[in-house]
PDB file of N, CA and C in Angstrom:
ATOM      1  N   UNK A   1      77.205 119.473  86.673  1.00  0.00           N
ATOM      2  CA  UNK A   1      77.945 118.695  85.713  1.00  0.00           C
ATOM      3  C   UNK A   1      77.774 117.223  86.061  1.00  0.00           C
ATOM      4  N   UNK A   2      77.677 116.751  85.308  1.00  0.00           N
ATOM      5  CA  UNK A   2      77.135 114.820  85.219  1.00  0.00           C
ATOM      6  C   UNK A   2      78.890 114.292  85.281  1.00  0.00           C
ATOM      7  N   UNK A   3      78.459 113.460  85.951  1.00  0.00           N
ATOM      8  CA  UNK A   3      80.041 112.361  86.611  1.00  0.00           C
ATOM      9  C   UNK A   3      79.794 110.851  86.275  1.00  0.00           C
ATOM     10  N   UNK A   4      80.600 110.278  85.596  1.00  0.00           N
ATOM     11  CA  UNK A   4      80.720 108.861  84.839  1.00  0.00           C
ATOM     12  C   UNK A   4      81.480 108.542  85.376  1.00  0.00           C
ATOM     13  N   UNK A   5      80.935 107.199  86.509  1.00  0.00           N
ATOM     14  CA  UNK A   5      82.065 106.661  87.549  1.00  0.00           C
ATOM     15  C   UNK A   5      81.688 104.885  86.910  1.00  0.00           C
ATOM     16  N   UNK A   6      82.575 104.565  86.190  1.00  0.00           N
ATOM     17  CA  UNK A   6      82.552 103.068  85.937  1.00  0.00           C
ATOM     18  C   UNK A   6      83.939 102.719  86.640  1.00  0.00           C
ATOM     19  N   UNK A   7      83.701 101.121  86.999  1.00  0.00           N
ATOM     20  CA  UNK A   7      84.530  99.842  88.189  1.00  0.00           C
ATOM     21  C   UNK A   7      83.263  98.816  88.814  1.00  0.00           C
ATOM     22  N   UNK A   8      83.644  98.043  88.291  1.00  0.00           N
ATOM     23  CA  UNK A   8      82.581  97.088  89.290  1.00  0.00           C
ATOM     24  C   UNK A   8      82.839  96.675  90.894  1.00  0.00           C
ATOM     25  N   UNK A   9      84.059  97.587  91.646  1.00  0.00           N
ATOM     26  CA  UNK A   9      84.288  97.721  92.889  1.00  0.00           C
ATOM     27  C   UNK A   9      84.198  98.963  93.239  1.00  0.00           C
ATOM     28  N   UNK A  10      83.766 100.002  92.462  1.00  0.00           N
ATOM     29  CA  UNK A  10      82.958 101.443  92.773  1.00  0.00           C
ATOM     30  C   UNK A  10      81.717 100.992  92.984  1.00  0.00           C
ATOM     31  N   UNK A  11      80.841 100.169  91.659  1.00  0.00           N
ATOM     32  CA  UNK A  11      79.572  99.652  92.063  1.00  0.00           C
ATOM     33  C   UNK A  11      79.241  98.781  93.274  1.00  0.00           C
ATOM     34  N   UNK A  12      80.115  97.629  93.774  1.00  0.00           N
ATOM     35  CA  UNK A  12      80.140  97.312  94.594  1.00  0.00           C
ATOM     36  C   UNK A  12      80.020  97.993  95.905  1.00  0.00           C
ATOM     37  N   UNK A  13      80.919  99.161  96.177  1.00  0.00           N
ATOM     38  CA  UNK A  13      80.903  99.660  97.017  1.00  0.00           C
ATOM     39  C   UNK A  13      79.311 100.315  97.458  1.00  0.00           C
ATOM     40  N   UNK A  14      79.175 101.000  96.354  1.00  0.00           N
ATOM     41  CA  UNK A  14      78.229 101.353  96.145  1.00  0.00           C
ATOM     42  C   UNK A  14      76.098 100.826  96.917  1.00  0.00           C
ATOM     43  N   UNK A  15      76.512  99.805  96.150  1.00  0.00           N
ATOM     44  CA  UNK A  15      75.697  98.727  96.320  1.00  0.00           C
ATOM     45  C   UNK A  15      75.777  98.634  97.943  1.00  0.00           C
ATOM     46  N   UNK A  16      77.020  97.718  98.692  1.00  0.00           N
ATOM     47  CA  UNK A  16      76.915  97.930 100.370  1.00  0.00           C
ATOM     48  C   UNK A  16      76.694  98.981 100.757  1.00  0.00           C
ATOM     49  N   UNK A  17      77.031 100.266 100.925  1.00  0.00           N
ATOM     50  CA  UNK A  17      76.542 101.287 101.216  1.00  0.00           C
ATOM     51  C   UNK A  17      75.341 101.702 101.301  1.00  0.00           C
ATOM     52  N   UNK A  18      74.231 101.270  99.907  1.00  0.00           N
ATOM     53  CA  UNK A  18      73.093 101.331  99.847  1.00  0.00           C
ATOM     54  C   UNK A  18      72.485 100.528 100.636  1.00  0.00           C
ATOM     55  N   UNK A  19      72.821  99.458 101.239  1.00  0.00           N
ATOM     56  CA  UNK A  19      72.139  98.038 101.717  1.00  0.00           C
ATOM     57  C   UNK A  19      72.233  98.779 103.154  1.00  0.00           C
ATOM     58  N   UNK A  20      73.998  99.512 103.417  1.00  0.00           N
ATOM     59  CA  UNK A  20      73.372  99.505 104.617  1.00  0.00           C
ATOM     60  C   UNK A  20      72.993 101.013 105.354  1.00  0.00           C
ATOM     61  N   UNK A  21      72.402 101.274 104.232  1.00  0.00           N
ATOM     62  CA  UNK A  21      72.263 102.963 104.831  1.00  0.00           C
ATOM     63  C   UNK A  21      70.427 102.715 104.392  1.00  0.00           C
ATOM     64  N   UNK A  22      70.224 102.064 103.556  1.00  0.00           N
ATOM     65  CA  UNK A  22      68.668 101.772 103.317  1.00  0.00           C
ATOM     66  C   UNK A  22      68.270 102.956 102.042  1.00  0.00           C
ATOM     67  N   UNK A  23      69.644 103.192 101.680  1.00  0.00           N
ATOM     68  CA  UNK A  23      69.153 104.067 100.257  1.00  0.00           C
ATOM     69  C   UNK A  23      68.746 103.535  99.139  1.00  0.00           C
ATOM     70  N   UNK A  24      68.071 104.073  98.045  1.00  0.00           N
ATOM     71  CA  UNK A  24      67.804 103.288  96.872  1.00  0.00           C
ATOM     72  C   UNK A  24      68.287 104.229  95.823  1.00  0.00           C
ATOM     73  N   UNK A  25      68.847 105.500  95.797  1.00  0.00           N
ATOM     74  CA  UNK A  25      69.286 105.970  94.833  1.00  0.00           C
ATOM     75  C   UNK A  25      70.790 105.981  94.810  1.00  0.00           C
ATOM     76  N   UNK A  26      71.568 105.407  94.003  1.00  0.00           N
ATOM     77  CA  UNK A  26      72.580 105.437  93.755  1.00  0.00           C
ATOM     78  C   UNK A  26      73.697 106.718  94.270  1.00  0.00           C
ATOM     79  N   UNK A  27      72.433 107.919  93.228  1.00  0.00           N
ATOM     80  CA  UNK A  27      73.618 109.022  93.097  1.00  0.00           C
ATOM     81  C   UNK A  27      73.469 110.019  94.935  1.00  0.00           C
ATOM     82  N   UNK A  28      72.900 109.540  95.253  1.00  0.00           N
ATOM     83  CA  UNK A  28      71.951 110.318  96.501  1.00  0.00           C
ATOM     84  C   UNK A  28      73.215 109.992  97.858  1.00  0.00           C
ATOM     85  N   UNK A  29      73.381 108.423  97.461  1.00  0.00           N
ATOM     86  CA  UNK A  29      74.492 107.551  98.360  1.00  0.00           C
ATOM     87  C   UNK A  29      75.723 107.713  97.946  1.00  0.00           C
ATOM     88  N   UNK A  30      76.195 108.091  96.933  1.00  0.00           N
ATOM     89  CA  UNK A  30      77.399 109.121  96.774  1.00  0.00           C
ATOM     90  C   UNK A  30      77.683 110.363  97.161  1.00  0.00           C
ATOM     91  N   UNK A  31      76.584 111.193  97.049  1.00  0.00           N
ATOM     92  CA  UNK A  31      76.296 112.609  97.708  1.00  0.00           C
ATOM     93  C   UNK A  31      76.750 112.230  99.100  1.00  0.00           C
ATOM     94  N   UNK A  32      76.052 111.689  99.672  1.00  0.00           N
ATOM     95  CA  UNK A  32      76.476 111.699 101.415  1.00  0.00           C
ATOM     96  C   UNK A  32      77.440 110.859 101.991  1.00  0.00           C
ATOM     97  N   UNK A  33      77.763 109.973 100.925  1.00  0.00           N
ATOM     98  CA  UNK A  33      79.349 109.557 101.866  1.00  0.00           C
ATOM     99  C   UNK A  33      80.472 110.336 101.256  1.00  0.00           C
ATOM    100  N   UNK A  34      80.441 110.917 100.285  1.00  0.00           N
ATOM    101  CA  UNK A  34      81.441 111.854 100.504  1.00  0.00           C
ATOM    102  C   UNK A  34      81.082 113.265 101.183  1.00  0.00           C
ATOM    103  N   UNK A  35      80.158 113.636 101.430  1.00  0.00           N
ATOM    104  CA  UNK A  35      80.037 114.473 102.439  1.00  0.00           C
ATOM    105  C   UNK A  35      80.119 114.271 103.549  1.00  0.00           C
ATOM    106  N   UNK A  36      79.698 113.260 104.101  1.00  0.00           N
ATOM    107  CA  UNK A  36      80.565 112.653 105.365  1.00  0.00           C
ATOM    108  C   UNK A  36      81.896 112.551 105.697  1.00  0.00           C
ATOM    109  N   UNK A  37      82.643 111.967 104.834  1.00  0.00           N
ATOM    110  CA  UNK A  37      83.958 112.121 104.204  1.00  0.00           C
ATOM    111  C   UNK A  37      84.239 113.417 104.609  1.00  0.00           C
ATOM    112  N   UNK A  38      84.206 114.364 103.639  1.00  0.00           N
ATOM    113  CA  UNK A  38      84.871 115.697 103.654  1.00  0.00           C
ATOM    114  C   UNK A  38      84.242 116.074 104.653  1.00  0.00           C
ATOM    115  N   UNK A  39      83.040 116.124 106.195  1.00  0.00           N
ATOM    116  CA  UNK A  39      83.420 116.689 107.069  1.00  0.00           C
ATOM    117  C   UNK A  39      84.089 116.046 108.110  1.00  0.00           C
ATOM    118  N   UNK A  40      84.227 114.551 108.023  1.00  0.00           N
ATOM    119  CA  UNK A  40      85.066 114.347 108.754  1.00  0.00           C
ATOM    120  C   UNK A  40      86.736 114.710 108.828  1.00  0.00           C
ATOM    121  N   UNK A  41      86.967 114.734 107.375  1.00  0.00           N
ATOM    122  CA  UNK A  41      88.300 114.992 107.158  1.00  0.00           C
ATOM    123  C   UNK A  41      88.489 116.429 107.986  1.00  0.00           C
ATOM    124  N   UNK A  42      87.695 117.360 107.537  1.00  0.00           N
ATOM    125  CA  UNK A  42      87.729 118.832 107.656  1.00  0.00           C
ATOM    126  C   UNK A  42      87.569 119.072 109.778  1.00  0.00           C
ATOM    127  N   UNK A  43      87.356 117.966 110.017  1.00  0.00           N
ATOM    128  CA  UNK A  43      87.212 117.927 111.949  1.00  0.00           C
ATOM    129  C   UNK A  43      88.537 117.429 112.012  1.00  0.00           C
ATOM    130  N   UNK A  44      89.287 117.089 111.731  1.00  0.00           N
ATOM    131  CA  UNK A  44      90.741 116.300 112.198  1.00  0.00           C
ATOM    132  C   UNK A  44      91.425 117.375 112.971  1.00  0.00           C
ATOM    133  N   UNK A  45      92.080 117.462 113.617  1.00  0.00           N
ATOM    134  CA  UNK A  45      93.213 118.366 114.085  1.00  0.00           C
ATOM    135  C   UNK A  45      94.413 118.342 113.188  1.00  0.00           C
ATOM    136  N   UNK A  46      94.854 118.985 112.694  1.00  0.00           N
ATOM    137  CA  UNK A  46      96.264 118.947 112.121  1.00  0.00           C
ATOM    138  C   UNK A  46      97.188 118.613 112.485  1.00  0.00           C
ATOM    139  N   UNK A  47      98.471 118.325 111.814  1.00  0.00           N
ATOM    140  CA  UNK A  47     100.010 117.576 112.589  1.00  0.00           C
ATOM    141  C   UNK A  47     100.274 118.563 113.749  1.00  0.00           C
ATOM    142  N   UNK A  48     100.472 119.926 113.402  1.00  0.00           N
ATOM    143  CA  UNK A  48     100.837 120.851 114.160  1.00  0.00           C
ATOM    144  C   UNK A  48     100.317 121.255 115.601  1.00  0.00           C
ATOM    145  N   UNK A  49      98.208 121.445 115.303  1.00  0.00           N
ATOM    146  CA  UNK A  49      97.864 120.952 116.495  1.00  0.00           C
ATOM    147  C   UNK A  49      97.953 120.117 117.602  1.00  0.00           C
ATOM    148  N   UNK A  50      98.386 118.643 116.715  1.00  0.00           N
ATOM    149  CA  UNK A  50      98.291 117.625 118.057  1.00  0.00           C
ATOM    150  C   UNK A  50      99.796 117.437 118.505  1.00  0.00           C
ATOM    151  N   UNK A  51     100.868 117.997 117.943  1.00  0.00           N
ATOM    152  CA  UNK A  51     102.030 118.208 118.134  1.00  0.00           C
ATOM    153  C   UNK A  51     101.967 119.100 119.328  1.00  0.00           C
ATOM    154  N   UNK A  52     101.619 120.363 119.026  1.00  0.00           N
ATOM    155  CA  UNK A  52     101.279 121.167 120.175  1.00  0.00           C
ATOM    156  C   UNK A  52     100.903 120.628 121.657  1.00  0.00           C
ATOM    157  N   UNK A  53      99.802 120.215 120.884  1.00  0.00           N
ATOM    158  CA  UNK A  53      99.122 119.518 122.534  1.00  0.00           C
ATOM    159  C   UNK A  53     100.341 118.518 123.568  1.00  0.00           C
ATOM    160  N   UNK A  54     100.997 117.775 122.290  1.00  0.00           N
ATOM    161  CA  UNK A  54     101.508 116.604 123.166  1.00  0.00           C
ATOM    162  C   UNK A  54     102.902 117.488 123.770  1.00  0.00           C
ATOM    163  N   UNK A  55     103.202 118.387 122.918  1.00  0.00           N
ATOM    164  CA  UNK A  55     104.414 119.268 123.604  1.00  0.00           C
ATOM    165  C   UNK A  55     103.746 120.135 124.952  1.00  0.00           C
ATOM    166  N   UNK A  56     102.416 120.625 125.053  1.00  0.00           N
ATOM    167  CA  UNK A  56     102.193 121.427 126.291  1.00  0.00           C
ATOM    168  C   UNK A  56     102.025 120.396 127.082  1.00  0.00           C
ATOM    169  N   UNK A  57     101.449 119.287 126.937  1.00  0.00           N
ATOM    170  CA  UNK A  57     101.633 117.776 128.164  1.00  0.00           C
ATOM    171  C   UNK A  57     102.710 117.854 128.328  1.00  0.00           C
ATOM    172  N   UNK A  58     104.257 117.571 127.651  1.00  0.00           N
ATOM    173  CA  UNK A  58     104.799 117.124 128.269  1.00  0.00           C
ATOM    174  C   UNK A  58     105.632 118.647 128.963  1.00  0.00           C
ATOM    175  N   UNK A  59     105.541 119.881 128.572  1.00  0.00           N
ATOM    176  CA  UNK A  59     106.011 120.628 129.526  1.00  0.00           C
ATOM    177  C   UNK A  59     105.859 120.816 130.715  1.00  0.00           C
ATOM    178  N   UNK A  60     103.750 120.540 130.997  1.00  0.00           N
ATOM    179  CA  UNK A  60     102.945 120.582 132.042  1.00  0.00           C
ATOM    180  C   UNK A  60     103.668 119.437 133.033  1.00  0.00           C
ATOM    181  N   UNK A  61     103.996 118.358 132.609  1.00  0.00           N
ATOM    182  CA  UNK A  61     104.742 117.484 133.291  1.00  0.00           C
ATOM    183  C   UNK A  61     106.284 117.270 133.640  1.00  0.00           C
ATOM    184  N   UNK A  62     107.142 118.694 133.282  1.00  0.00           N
ATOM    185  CA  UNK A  62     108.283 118.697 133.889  1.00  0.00           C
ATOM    186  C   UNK A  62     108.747 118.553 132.570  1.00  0.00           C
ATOM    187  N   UNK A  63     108.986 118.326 131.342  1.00  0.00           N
ATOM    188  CA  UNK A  63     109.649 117.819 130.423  1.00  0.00           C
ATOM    189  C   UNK A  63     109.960 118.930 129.853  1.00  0.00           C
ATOM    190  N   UNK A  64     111.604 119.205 129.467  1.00  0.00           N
ATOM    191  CA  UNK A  64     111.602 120.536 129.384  1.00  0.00           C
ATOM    192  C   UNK A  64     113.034 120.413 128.465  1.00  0.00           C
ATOM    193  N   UNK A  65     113.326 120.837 126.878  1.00  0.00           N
ATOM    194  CA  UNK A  65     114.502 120.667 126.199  1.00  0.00           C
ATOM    195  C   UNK A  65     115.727 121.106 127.133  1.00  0.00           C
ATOM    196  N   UNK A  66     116.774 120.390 127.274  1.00  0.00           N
ATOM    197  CA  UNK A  66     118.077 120.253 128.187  1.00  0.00           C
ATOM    198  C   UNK A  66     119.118 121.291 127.794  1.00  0.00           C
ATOM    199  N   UNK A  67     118.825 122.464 126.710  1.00  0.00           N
ATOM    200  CA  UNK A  67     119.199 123.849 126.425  1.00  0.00           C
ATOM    201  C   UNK A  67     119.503 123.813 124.810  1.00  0.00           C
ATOM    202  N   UNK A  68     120.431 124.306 124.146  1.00  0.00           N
ATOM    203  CA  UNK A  68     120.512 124.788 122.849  1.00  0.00           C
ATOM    204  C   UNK A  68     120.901 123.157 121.953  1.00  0.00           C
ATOM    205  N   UNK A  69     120.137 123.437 120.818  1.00  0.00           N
ATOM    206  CA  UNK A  69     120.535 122.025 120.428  1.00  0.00           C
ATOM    207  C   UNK A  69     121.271 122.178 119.057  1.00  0.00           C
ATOM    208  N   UNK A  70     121.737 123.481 118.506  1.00  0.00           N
ATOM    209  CA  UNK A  70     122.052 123.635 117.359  1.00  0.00           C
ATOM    210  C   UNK A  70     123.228 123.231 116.793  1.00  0.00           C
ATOM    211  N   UNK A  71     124.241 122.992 117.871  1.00  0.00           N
ATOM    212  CA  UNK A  71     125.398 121.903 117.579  1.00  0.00           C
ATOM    213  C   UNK A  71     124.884 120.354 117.031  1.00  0.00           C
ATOM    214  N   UNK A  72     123.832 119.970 117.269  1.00  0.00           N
ATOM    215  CA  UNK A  72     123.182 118.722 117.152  1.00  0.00           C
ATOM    216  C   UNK A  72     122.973 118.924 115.898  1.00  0.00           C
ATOM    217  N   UNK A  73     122.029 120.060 115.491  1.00  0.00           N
ATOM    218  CA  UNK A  73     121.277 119.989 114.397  1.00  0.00           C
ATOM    219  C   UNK A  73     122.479 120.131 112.879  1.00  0.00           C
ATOM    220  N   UNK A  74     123.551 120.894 113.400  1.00  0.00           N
ATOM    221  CA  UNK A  74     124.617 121.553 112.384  1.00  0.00           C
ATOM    222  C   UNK A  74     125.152 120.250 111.868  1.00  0.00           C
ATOM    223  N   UNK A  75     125.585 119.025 112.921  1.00  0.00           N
ATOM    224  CA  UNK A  75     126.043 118.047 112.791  1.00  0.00           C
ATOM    225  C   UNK A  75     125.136 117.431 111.965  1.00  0.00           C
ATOM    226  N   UNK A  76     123.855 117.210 112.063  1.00  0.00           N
ATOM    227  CA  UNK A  76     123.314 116.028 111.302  1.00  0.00           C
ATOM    228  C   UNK A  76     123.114 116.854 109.964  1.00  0.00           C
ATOM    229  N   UNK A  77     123.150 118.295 109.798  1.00  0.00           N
ATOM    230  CA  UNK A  77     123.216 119.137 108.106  1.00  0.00           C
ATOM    231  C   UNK A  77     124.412 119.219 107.798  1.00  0.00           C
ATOM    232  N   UNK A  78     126.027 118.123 108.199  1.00  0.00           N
ATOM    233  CA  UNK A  78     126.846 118.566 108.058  1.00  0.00           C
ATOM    234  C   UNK A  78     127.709 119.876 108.400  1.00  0.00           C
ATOM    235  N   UNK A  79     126.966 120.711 108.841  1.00  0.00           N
ATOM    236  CA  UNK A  79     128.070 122.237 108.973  1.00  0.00           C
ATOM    237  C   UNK A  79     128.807 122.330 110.498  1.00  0.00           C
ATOM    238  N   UNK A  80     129.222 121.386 110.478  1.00  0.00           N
ATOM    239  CA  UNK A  80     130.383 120.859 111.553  1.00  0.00           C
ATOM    240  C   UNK A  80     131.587 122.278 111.875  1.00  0.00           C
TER     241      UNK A  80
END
């Protein structure tokens, strides 16, 4: 399917990209920076992962929740 991308700061972009990747086809230099794009995105670690990690550091280092916290939590949802 054919894609109609008008902005003269899409073209722009466009244009640097080409200058500095040494491409000459337009649509060729769209193809690969968003494929670059989407695999970089797709390498990220997730919130949950790096949450993880920084919670097994700090257990590995003695850091350890000070026991039940659900009086805390009831209080800040109101159910006092």
């Amino acid at each position: 399917m054919a894609m109609l991308i008008k902005g003269d700061e899409i073209d722009q972009l466009v244009a640097r990209y080409c200058a500095m990747t040494g491409l000459t086809n337009k649509s060729e230099a769209v193809r690969r920076a968003l494929a670059a794009q989407i695999e970089a995105l797709a390498a990220e670690e997730s919130l949950a992962v790096r949450v993880a990690k920084i919670q097994d550091r700090a257990a590995a280092d003695g850091f350890r929740p000070a026991g039940d916290d659900k009086a805390f939590m009831d209080d800040l949802w109101g159910e006092v």
